[in-house]
N, C-alpha and C. Protein backbone atom coordinates (compact mmCIF):
# COMPACT_ATOMS: atom_id res chain seq x y z
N UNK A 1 40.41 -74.33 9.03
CA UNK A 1 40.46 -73.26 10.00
C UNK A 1 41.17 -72.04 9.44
N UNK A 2 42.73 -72.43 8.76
CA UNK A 2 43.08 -71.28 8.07
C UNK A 2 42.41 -70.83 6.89
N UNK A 3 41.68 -71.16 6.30
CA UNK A 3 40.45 -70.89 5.15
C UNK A 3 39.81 -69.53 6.03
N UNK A 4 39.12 -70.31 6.93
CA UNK A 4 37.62 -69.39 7.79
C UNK A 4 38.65 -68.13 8.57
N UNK A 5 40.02 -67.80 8.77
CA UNK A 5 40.54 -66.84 9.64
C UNK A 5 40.84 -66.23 8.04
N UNK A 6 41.30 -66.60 6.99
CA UNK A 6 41.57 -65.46 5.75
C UNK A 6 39.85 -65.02 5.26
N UNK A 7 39.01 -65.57 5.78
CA UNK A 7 37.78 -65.12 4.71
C UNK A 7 37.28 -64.13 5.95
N UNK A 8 37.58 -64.42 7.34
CA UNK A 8 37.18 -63.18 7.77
C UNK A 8 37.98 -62.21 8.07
N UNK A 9 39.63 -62.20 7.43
CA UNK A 9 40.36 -60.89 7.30
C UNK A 9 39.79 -60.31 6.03
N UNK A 10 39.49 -60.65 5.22
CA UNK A 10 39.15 -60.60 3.59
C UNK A 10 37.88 -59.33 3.93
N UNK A 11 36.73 -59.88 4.83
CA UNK A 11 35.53 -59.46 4.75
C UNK A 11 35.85 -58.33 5.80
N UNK A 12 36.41 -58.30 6.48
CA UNK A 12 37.05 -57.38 7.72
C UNK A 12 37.39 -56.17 6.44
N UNK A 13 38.47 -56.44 6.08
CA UNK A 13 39.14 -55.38 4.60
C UNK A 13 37.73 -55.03 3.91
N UNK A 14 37.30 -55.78 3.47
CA UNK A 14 35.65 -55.23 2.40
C UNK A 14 35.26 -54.40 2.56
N UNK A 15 34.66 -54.71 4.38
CA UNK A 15 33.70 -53.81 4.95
C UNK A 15 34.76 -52.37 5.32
N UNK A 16 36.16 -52.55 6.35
CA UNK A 16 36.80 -51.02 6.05
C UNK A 16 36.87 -50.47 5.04
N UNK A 17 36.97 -51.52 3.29
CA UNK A 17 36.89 -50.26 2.35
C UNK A 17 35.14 -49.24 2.18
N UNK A 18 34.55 -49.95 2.76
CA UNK A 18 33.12 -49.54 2.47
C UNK A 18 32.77 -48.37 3.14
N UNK A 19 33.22 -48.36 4.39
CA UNK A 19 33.32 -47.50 5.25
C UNK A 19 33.81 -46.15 5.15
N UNK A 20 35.18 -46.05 4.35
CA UNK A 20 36.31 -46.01 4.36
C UNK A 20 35.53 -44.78 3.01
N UNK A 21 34.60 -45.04 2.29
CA UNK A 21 34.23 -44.66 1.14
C UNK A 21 33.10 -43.25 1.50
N UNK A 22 32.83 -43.53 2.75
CA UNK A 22 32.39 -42.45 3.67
C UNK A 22 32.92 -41.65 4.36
N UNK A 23 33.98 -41.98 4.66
CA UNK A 23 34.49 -41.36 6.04
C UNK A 23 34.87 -39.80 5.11
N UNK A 24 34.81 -38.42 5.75
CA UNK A 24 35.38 -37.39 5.38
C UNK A 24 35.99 -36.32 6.17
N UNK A 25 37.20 -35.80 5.29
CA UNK A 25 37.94 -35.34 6.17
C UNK A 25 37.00 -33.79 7.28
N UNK A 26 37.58 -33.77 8.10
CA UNK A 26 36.95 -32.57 8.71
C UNK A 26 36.52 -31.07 8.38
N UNK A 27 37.42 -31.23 7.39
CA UNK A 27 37.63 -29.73 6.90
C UNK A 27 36.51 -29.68 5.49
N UNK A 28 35.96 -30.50 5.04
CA UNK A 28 34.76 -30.89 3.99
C UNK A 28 33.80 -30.89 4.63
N UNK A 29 33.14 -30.70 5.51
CA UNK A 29 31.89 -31.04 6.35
C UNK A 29 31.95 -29.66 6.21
N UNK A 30 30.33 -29.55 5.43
CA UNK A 30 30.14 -27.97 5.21
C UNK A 30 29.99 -27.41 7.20
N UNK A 31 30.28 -26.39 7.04
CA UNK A 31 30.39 -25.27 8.59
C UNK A 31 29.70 -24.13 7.80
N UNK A 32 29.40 -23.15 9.03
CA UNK A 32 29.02 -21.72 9.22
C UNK A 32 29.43 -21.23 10.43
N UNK A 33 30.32 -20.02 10.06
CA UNK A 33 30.55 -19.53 11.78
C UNK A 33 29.27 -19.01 11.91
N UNK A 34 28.97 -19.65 13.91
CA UNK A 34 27.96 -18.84 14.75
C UNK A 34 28.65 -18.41 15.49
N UNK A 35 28.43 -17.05 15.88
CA UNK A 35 29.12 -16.60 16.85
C UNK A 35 28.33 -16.28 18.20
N UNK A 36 29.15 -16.04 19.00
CA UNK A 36 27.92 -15.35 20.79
C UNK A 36 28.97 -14.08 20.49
N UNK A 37 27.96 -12.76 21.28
CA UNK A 37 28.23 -11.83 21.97
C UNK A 37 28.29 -11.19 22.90
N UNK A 38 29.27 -10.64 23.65
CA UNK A 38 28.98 -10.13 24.63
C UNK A 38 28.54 -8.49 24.87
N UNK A 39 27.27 -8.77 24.17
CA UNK A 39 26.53 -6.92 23.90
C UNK A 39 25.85 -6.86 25.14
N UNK A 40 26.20 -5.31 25.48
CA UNK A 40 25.61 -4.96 26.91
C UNK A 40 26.38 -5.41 28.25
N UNK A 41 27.40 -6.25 27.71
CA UNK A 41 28.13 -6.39 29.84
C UNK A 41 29.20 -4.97 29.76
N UNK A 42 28.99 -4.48 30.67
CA UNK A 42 29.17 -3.43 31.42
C UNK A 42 30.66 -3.68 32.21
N UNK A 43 31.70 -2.60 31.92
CA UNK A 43 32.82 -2.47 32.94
C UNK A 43 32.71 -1.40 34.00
N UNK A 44 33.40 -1.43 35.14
CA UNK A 44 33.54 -0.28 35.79
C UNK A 44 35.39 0.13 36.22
N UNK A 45 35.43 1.35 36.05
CA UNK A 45 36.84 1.78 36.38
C UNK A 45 37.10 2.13 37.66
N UNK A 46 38.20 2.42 37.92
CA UNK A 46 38.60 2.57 39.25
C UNK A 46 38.39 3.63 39.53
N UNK A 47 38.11 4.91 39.05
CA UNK A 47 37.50 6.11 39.42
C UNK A 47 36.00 6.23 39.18
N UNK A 48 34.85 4.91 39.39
CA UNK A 48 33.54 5.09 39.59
C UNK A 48 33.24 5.14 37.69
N UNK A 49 33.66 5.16 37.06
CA UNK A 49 33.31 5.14 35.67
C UNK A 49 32.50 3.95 34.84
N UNK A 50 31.71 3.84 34.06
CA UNK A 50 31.00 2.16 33.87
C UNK A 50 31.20 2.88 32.20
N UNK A 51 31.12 1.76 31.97
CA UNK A 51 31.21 1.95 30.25
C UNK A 51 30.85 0.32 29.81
N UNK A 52 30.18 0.23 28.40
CA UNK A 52 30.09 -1.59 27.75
C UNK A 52 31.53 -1.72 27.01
N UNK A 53 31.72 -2.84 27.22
CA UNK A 53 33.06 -3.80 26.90
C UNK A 53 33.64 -3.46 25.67
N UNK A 54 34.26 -3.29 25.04
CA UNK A 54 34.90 -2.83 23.91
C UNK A 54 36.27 -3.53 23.72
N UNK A 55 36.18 -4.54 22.59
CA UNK A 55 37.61 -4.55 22.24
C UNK A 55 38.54 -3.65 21.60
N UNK A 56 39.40 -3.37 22.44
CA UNK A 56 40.69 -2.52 22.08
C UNK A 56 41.55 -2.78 20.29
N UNK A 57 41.12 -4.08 20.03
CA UNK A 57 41.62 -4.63 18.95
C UNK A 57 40.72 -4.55 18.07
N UNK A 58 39.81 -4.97 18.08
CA UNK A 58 39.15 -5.81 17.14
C UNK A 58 38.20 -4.13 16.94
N UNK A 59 38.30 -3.50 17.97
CA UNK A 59 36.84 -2.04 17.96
C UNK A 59 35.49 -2.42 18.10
N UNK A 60 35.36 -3.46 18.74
CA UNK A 60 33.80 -4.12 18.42
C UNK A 60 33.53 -4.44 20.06
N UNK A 61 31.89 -5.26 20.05
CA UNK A 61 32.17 -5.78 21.43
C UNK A 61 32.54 -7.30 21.28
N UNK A 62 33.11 -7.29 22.33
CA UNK A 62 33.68 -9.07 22.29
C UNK A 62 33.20 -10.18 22.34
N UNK A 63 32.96 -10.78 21.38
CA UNK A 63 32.62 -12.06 20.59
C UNK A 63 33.37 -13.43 20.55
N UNK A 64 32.93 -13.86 19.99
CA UNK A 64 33.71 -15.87 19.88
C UNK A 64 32.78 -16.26 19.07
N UNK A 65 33.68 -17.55 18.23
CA UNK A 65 32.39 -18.08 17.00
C UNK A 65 33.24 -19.06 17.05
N UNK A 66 32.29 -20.42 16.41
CA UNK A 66 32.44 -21.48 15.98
C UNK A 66 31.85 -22.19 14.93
N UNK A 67 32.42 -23.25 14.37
CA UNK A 67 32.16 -23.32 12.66
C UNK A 67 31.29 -24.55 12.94
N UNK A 68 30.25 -24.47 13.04
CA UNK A 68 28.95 -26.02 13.46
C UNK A 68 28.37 -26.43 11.95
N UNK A 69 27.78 -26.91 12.03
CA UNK A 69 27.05 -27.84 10.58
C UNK A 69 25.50 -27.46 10.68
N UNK A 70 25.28 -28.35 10.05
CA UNK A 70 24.11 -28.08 9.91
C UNK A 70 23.41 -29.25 10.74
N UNK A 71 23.64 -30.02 10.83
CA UNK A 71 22.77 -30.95 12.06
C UNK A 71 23.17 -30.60 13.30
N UNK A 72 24.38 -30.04 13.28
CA UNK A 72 24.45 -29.39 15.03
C UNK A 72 22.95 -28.30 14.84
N UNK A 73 22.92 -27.42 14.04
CA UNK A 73 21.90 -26.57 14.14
C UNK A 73 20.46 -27.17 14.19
N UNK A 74 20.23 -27.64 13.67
CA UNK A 74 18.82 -28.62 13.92
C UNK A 74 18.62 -29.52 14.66
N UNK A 75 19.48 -29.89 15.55
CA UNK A 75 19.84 -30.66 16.50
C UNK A 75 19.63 -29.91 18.38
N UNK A 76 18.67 -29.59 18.62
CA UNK A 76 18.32 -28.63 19.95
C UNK A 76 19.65 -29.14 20.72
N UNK A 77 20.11 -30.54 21.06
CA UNK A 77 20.70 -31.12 21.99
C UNK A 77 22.53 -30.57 21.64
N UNK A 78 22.85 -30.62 20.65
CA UNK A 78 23.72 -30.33 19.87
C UNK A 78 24.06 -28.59 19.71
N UNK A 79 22.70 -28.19 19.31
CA UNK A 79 23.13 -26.65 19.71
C UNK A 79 23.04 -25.99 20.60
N UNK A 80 22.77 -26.62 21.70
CA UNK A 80 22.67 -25.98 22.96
C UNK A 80 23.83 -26.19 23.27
N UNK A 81 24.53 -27.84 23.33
CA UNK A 81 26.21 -27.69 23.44
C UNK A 81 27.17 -27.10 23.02
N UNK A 82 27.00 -26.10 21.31
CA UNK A 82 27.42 -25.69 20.75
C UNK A 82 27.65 -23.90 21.63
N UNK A 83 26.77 -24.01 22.21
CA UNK A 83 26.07 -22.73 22.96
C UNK A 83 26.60 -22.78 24.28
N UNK A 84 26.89 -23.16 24.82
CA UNK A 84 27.59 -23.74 26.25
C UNK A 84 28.62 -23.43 25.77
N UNK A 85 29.92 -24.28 24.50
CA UNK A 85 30.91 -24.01 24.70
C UNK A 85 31.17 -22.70 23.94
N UNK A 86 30.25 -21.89 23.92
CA UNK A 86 30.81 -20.53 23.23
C UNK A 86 30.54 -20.13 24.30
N UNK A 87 29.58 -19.73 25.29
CA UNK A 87 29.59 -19.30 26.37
C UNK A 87 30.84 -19.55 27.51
N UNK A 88 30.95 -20.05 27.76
CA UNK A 88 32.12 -20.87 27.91
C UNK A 88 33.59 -19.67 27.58
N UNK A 89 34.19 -20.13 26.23
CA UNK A 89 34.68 -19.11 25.53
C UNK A 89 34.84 -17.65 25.91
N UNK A 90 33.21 -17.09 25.70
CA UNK A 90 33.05 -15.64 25.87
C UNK A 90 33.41 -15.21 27.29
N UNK A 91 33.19 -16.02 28.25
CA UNK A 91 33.49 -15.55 29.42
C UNK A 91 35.11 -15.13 29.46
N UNK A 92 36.43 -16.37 29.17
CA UNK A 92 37.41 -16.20 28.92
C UNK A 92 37.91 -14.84 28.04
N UNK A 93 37.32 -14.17 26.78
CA UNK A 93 37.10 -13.75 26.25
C UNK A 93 37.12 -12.29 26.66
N UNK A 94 35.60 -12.15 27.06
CA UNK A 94 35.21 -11.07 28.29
C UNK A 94 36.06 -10.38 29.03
N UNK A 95 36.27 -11.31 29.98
CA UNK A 95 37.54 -10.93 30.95
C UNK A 95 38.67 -10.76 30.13
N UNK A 96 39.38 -10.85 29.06
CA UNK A 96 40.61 -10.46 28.39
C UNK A 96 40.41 -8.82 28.05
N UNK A 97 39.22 -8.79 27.76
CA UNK A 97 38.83 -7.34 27.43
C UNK A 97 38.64 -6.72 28.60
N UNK A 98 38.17 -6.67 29.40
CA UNK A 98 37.75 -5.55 30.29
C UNK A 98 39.45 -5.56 31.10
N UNK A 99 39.74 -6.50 31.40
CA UNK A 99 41.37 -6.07 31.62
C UNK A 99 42.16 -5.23 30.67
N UNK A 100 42.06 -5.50 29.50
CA UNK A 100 42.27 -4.64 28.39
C UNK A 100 42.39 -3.38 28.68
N UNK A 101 41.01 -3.06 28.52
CA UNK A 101 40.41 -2.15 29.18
C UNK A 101 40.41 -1.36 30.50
N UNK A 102 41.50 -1.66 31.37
CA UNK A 102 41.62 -1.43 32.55
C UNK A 102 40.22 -1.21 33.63
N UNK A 103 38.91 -2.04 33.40
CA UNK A 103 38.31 -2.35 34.20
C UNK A 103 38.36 -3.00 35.56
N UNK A 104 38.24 -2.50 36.54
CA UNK A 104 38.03 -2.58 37.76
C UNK A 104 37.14 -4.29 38.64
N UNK A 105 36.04 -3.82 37.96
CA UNK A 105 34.91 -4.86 37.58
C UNK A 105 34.33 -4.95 36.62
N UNK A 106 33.16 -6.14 36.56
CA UNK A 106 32.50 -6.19 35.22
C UNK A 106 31.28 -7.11 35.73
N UNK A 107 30.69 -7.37 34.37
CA UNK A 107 29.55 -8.16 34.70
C UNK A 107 29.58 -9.31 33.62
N UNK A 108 31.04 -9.84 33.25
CA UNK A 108 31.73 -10.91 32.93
C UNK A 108 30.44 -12.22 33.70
N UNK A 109 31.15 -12.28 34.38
CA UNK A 109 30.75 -13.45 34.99
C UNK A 109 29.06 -13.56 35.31
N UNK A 110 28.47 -12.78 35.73
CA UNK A 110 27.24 -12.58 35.87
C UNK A 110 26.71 -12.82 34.86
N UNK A 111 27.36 -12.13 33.19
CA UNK A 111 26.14 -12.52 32.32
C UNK A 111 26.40 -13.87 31.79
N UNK A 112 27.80 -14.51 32.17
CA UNK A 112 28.00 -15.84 31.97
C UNK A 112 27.24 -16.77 33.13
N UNK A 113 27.10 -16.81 33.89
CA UNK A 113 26.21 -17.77 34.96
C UNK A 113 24.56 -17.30 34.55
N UNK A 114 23.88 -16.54 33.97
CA UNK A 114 22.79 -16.21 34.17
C UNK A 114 22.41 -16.63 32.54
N UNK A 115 23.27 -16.76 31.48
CA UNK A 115 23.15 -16.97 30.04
C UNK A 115 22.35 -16.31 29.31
N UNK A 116 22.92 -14.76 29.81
CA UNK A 116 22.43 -13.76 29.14
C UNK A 116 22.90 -13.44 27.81
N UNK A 117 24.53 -14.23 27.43
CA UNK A 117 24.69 -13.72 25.96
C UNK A 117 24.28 -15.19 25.15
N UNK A 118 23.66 -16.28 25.44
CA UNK A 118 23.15 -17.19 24.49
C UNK A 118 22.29 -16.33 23.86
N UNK A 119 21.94 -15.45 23.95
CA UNK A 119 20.32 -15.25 23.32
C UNK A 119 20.99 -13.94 22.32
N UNK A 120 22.39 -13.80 22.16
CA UNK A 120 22.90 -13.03 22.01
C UNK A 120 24.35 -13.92 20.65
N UNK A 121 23.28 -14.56 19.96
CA UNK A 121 24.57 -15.76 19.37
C UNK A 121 23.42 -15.55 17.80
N UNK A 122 24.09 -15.83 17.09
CA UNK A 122 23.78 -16.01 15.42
C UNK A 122 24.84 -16.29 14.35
N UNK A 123 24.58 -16.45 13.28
CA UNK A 123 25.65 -16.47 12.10
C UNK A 123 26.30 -15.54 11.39
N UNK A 124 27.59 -15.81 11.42
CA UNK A 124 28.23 -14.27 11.02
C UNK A 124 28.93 -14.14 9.74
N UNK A 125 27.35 -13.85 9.28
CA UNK A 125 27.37 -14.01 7.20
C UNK A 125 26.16 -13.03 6.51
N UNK A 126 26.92 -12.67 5.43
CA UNK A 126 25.94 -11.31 5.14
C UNK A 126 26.47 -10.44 5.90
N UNK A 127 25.12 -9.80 6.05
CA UNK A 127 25.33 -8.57 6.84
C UNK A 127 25.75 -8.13 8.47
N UNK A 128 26.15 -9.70 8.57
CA UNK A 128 26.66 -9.80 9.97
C UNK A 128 28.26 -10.32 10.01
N UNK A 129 28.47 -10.47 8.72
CA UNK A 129 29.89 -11.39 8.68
C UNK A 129 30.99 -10.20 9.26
N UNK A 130 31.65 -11.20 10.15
CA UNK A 130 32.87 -10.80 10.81
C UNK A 130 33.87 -11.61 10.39
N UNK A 131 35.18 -10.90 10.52
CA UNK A 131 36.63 -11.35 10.34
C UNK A 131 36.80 -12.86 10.94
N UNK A 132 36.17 -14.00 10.49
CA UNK A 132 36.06 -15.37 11.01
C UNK A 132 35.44 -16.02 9.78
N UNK A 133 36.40 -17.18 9.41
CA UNK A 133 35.86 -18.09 8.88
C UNK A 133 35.90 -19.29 8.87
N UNK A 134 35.25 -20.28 8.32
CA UNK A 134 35.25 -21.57 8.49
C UNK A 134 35.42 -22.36 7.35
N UNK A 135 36.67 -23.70 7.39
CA UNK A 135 36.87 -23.98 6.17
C UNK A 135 35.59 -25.01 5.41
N UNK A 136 35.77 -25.08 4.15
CA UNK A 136 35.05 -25.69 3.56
C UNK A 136 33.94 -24.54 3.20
N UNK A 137 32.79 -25.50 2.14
CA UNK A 137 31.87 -24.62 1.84
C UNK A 137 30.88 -24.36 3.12
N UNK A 138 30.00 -23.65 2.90
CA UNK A 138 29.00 -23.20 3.75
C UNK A 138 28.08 -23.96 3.57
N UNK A 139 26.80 -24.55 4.42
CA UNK A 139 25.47 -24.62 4.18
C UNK A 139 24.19 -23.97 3.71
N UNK A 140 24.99 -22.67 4.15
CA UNK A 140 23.64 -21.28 4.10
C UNK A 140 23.79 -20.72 2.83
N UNK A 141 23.05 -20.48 2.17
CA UNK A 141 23.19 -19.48 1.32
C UNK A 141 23.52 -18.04 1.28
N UNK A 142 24.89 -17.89 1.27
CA UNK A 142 25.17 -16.34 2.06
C UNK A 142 25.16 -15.24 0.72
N UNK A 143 25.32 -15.59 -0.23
CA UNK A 143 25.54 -14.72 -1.42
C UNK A 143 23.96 -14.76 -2.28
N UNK A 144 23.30 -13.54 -2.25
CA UNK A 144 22.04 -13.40 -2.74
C UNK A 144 22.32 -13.57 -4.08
N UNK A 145 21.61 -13.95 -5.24
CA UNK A 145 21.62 -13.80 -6.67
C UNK A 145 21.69 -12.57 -7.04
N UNK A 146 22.40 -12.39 -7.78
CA UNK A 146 22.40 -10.85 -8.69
C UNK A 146 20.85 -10.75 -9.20
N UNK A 147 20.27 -9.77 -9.57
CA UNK A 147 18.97 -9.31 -10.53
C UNK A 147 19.72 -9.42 -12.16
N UNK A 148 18.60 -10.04 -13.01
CA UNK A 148 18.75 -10.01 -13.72
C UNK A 148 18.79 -8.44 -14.87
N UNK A 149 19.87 -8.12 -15.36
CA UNK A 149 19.76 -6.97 -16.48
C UNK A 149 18.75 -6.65 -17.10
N UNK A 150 17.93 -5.66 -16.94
CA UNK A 150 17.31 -5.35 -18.09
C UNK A 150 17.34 -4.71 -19.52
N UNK A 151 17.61 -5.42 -20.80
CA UNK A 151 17.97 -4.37 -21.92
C UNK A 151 16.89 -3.25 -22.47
N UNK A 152 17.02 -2.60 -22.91
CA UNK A 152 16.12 -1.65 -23.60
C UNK A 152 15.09 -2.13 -24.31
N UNK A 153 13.89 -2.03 -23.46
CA UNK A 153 12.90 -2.84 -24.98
C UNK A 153 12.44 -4.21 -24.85
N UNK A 154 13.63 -4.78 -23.67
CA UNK A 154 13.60 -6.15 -23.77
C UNK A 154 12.44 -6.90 -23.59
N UNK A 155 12.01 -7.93 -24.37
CA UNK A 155 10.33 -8.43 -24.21
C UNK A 155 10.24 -9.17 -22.93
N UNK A 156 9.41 -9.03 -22.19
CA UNK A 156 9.26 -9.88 -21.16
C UNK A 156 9.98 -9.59 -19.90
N UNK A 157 10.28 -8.74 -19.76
CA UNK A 157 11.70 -7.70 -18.98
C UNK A 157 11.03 -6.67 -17.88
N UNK A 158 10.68 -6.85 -16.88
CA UNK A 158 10.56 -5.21 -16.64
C UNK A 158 11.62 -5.37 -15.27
N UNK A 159 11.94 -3.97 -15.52
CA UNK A 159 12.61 -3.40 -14.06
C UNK A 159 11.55 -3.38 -12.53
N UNK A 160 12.08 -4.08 -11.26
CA UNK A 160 11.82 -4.16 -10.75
C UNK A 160 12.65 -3.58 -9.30
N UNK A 161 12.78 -4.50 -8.28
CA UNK A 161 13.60 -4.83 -7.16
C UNK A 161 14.24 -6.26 -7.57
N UNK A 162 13.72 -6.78 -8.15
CA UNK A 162 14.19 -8.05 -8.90
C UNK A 162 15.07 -7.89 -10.06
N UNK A 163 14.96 -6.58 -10.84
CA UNK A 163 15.57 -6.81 -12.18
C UNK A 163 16.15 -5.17 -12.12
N UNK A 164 17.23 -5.06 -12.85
CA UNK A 164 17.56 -3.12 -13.03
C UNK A 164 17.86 -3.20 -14.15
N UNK A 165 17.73 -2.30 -14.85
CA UNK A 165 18.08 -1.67 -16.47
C UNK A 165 19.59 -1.54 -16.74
N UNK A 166 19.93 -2.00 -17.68
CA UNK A 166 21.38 -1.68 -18.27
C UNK A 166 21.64 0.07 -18.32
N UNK A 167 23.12 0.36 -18.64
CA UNK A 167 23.77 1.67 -18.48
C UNK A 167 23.21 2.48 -19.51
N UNK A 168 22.55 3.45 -18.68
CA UNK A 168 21.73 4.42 -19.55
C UNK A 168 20.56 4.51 -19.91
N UNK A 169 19.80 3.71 -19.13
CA UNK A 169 18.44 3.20 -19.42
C UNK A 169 17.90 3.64 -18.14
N UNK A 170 16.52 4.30 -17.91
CA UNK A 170 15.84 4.47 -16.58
C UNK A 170 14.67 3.72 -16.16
N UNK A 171 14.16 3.16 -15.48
CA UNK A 171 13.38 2.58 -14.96
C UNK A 171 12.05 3.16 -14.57
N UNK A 172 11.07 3.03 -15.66
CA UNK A 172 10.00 3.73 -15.22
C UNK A 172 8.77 3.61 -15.92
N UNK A 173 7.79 3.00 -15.18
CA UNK A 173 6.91 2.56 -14.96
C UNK A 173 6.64 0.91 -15.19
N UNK A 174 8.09 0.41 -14.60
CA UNK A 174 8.19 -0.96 -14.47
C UNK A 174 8.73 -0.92 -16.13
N UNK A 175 9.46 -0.51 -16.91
CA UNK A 175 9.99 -0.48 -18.14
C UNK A 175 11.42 -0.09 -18.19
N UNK A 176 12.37 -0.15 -18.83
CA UNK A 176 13.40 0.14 -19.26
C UNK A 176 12.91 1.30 -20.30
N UNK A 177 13.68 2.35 -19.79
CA UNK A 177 13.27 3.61 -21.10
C UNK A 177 14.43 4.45 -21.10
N UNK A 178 14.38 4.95 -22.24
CA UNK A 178 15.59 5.72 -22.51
C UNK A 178 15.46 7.39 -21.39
N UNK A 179 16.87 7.06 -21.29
CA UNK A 179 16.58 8.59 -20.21
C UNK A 179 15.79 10.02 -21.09
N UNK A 180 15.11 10.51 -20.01
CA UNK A 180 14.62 11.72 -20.59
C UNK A 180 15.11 12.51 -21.65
């Protein structure tokens, strides 16, 4: 009996190291911030005035992001939850600003019950990247390849949108040529 209770602590240990050989920490699970926005909700002031939301801080309109994976993203069920709790968020969010802002009213809440800023959510990389990041590497490919140099002459070489000429060289007629 004490045989059969050590061979299944033994195999108990096996299988946690096996496991154990998978498991990873949180901060390694490639992320991408997505963020929501709140573009287009509208404040009003106490002297009849309406103006769109503006953070006082940040100079932008007010946003929230979160660092999801990549099976949250391919995952409809998953990114819709992902989407909820940024909505979620933005509302909290929202309302920090238009108080900010010494708004009166807003349409905070309205465009949060109606889920007007889901459709208003993407990744904020490239040409969209904002002051937010997420640890670990990315999934996306956010950094385009450089073009390759073109040298003077070079065989097999031409200047393109794909390729540019080294310093002092002009580009013309799909060639590297010496300036005029």
């Amino acid at each position: 009996m004490a045989e059969l209770r050590i061979f299944a602590l033994l195999a108990a240990a096996l299988l946690g190291l096996g496991c154990n050989d998978r498991l990873v920490d949180s901060d390694q699970i490639p992320v991408e911030p997505y963020c929501m926005f709140a573009a287009g909700t509208m404040g009003t002031r106490a002297d009849g005035t309406s103006a769109h939301l503006i953070d006082p801080v940040r100079d932008a309109t007010p946003y929230v992001c979160s660092c999801i994976t990549e099976e949250q993203f391919w995952d409809e069920g998953l990114l819709a939850q992902a989407k909820d709790d940024l909505n979620d968020d933005l509302l909290a969010e929202c309302e920090r600003v238009a108080d900010a802002e010494g708004f009166v009213s807003n349409e905070c809440q309205l465009h949060y019950d109606i889920g007007y800023w889901v459709d208003w959510s993407l990744f904020a990389i490239g040409k969209f990247a904002l002051p937010f990041s997420c640890p670990g590497e990315g999934w996306i490919e956010i950094h385009e390849p450089e073009p390759p140099i073109c040298e003077l002459g070079e065989p097999g070489c031409s200047c393109t949108i794909e390729a540019k000429c080294s310093g002092g060289t002009t580009c013309i007629d799909g060639m590297c040529q010496p300036p005029p």
